[in-house]
C-alpha atoms as a PDB file:
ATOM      1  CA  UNK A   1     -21.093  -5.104  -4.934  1.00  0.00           C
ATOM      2  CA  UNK A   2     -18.138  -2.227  -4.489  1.00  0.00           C
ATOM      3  CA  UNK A   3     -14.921  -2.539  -2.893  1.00  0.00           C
ATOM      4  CA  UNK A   4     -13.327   0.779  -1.916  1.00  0.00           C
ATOM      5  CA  UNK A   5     -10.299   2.275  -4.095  1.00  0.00           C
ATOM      6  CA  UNK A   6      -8.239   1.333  -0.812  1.00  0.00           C
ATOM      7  CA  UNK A   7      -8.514  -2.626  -1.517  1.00  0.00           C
ATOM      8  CA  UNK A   8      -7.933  -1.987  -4.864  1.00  0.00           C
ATOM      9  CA  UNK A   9      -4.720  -0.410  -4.151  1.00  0.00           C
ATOM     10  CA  UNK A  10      -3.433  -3.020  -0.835  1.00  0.00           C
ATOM     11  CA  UNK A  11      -4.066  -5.794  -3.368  1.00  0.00           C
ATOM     12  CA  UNK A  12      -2.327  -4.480  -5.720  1.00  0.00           C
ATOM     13  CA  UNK A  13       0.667  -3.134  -3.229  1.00  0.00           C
ATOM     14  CA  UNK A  14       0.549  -6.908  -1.957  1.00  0.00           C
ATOM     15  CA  UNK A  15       1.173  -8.396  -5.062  1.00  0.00           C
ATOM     16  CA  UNK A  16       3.904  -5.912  -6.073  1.00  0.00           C
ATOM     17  CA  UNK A  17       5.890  -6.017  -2.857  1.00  0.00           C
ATOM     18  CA  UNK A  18       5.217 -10.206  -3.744  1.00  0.00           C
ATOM     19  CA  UNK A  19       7.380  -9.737  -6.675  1.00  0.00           C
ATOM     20  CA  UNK A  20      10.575  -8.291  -4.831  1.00  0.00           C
ATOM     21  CA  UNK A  21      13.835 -10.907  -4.084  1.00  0.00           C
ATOM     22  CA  UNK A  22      14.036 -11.503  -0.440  1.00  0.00           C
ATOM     23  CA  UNK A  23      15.363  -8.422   1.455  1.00  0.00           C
ATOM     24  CA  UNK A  24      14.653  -5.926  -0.925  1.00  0.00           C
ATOM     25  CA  UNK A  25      12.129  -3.302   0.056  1.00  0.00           C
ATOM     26  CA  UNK A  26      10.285  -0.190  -1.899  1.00  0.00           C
ATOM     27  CA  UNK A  27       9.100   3.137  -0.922  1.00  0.00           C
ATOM     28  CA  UNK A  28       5.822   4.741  -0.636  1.00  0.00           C
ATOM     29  CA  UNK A  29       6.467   6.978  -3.024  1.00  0.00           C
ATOM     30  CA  UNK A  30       7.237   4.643  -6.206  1.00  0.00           C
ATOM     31  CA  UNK A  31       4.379   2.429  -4.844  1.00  0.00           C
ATOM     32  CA  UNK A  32       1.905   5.410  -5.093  1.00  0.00           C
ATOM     33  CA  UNK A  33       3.853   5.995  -8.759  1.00  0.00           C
ATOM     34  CA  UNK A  34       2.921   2.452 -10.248  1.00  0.00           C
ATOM     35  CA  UNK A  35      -0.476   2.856  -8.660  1.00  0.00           C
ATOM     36  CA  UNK A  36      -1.524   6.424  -9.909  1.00  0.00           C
ATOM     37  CA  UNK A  37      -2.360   7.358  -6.196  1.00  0.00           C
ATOM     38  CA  UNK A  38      -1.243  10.141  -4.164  1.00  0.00           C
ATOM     39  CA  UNK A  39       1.591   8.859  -1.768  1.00  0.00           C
ATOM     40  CA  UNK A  40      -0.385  10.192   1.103  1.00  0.00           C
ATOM     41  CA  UNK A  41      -3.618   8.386   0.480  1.00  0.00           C
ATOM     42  CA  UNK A  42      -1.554   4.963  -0.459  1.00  0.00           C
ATOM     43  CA  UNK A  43       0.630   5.395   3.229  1.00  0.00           C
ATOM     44  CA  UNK A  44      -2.771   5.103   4.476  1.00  0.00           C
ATOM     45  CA  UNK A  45      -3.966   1.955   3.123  1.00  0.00           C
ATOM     46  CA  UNK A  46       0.172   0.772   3.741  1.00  0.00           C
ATOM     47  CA  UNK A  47      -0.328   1.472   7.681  1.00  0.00           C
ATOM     48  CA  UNK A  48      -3.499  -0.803   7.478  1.00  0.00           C
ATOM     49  CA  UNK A  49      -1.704  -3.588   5.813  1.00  0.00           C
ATOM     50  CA  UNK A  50       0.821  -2.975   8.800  1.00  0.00           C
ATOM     51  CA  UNK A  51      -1.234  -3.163  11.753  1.00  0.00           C
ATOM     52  CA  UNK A  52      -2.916  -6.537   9.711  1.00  0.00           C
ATOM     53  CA  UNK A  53       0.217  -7.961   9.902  1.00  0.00           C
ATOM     54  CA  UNK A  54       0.910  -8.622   6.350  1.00  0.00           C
ATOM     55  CA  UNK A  55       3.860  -6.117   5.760  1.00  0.00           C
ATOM     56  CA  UNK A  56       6.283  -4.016   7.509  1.00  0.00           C
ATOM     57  CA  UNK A  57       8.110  -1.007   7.385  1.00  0.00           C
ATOM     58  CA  UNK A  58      11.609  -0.736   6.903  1.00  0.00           C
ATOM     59  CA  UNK A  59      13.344   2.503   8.143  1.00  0.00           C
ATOM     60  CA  UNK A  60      16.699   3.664   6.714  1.00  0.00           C
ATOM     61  CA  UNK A  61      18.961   4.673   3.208  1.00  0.00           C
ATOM     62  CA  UNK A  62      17.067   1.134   1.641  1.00  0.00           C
ATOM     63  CA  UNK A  63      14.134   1.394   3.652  1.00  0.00           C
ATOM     64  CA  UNK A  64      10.811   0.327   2.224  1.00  0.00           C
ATOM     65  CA  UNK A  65       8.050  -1.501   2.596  1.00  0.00           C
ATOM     66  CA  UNK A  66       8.013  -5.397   2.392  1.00  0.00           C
ATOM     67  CA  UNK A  67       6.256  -8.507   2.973  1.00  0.00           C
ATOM     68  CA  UNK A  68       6.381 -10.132   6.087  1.00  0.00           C
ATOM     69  CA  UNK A  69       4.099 -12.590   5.224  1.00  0.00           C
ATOM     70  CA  UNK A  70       4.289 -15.948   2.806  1.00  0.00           C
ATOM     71  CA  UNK A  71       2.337 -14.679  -0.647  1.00  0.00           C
ATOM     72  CA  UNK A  72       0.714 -18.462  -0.427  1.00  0.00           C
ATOM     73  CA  UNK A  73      -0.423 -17.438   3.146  1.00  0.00           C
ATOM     74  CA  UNK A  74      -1.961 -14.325   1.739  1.00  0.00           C
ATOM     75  CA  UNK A  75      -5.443 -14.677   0.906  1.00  0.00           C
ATOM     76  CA  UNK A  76      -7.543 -11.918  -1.052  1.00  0.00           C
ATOM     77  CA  UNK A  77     -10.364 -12.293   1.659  1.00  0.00           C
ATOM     78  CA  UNK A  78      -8.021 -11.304   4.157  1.00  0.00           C
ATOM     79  CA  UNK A  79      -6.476  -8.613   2.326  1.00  0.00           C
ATOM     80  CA  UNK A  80     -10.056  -7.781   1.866  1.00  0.00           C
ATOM     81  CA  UNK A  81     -11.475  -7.865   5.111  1.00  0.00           C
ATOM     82  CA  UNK A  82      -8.166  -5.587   6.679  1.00  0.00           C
ATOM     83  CA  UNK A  83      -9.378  -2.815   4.773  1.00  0.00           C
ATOM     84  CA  UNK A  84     -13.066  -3.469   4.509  1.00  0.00           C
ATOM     85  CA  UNK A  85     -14.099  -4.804   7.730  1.00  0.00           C
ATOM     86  CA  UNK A  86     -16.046  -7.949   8.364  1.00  0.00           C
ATOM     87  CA  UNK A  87     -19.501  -6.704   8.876  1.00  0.00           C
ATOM     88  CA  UNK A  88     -21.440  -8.148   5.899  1.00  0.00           C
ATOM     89  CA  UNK A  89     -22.779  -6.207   2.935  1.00  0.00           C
ATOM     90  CA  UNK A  90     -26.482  -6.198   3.330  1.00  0.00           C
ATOM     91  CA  UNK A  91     -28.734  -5.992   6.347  1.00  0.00           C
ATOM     92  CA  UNK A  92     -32.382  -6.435   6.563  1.00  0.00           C
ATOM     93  CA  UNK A  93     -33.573  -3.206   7.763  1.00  0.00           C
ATOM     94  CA  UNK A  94     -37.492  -3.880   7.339  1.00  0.00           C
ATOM     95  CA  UNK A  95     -39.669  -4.663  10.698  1.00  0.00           C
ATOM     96  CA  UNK A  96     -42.990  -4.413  10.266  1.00  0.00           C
ATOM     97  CA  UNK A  97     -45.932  -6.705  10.761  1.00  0.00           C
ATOM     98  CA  UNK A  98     -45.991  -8.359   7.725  1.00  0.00           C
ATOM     99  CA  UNK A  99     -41.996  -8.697   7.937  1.00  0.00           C
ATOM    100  CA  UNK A 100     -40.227 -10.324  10.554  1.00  0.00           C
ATOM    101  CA  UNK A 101     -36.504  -8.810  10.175  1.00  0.00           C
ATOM    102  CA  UNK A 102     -34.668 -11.726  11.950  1.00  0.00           C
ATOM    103  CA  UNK A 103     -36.260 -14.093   9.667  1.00  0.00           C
ATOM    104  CA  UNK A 104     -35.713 -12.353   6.168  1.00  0.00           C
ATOM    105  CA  UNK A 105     -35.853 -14.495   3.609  1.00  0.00           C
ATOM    106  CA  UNK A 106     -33.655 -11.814   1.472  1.00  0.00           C
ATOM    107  CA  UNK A 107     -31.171 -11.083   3.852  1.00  0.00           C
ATOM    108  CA  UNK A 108     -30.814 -14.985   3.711  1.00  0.00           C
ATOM    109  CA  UNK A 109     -30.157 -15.088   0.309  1.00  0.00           C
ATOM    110  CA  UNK A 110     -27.920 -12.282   0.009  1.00  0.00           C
ATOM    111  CA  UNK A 111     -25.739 -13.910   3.095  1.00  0.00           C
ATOM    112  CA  UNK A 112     -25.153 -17.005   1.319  1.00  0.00           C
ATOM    113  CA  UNK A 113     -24.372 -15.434  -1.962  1.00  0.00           C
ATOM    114  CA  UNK A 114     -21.302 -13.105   0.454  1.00  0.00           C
ATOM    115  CA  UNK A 115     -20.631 -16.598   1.886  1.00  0.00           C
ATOM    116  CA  UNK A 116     -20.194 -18.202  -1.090  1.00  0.00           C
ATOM    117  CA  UNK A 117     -18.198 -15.193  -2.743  1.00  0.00           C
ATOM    118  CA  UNK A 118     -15.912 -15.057   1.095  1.00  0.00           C
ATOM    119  CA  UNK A 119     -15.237 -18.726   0.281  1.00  0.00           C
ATOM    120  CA  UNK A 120     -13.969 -18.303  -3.267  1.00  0.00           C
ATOM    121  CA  UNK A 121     -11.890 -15.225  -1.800  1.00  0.00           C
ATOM    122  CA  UNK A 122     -10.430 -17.164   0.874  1.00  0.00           C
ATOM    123  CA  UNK A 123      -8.971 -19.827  -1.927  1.00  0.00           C
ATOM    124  CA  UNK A 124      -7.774 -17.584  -3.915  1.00  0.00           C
ATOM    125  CA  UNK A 125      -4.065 -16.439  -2.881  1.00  0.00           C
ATOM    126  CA  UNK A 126      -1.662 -13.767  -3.761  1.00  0.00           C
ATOM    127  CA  UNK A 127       0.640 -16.199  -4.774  1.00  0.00           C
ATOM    128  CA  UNK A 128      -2.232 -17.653  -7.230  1.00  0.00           C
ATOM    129  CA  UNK A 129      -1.598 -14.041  -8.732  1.00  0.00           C
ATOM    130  CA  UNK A 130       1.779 -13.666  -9.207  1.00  0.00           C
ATOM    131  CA  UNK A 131       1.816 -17.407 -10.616  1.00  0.00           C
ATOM    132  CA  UNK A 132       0.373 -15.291 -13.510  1.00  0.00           C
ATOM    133  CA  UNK A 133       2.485 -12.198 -13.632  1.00  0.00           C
ATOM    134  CA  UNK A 134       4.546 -11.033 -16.938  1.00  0.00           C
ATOM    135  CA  UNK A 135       8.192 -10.617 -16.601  1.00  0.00           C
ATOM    136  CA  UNK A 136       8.086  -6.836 -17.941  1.00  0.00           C
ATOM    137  CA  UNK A 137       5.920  -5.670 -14.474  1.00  0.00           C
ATOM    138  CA  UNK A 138       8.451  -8.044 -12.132  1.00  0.00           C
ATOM    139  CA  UNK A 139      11.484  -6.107 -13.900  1.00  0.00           C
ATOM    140  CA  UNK A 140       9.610  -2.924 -13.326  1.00  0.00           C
ATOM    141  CA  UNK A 141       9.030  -3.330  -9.555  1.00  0.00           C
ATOM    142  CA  UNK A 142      12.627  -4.504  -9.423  1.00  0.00           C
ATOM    143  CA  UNK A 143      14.117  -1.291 -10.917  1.00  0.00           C
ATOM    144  CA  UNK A 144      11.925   0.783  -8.535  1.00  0.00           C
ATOM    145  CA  UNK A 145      12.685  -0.793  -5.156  1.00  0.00           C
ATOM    146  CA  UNK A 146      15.343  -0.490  -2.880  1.00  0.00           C
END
């Protein structure tokens, strides 16, 4: 199973802007820095995260992006699921008369192995990350932000 380069980067945004002291912010542009991304593809995957509810943007001389959202609140499913959807990875597509598609023994199996992966991902929270951060990347993120 693949995620996209765009949940890569929100969980990683998530966690970063995680790291900054209440009221601080940080732009797109050193975001997309620490990331290797072009700031246009990363203010993408940022307007996503917006319209999920788990940042916001900040407008002004210390504008920024920041969390809006309680990092132990923050779960990677639904970090996950705001970029990817929730429409599940694999679908039965055979019908035929030895195969009876609503029945699919296959497409059973591979739905509880997602369930069972969705349940692991909806334990795990961003906080559970930065428990686990190094002081060198939180003094990083806190030179770069606003």
């Amino acid at each position: 199973m693949k995620y996209s380069k765009a949940t890569n980067y929100a969980l990683h945004t998530i966690v970063y802007l995680g790291l900054l002291p209440p009221g601080k912010t940080i732009g797109v542009k050193p975001l997309a820095e620490v990331q290797k991304v072009s700031p246009t593809y990363l203010s993408k995957v940022l307007t996503t995260l917006v319209k999920a509810g788990f940042i916001e943007s900040v407008t002004g001389v210390n504008g920024g992006y920041k969390l809006i959202k309680d990092v132990k609140d923050i779960t990677f499913l639904e970090v996950i699921q705001a970029i990817e959807g929730t429409t599940s990875f694999f679908h039965c597509s055979l019908e035929n008369n030895i195969h009876d598609r609503q029945n699919c023994f296959i497409e059973k199996v591979m739905n509880e192995a997602e369930q069972k992966m969705e349940d692991y991902l909806r334990s795990q929270t961003i906080e559970h990350v930065l428990q686990k951060v190094n002081e060198n990347m939180v003094n990083h993120i806190n030179s770069i932000a606003n």
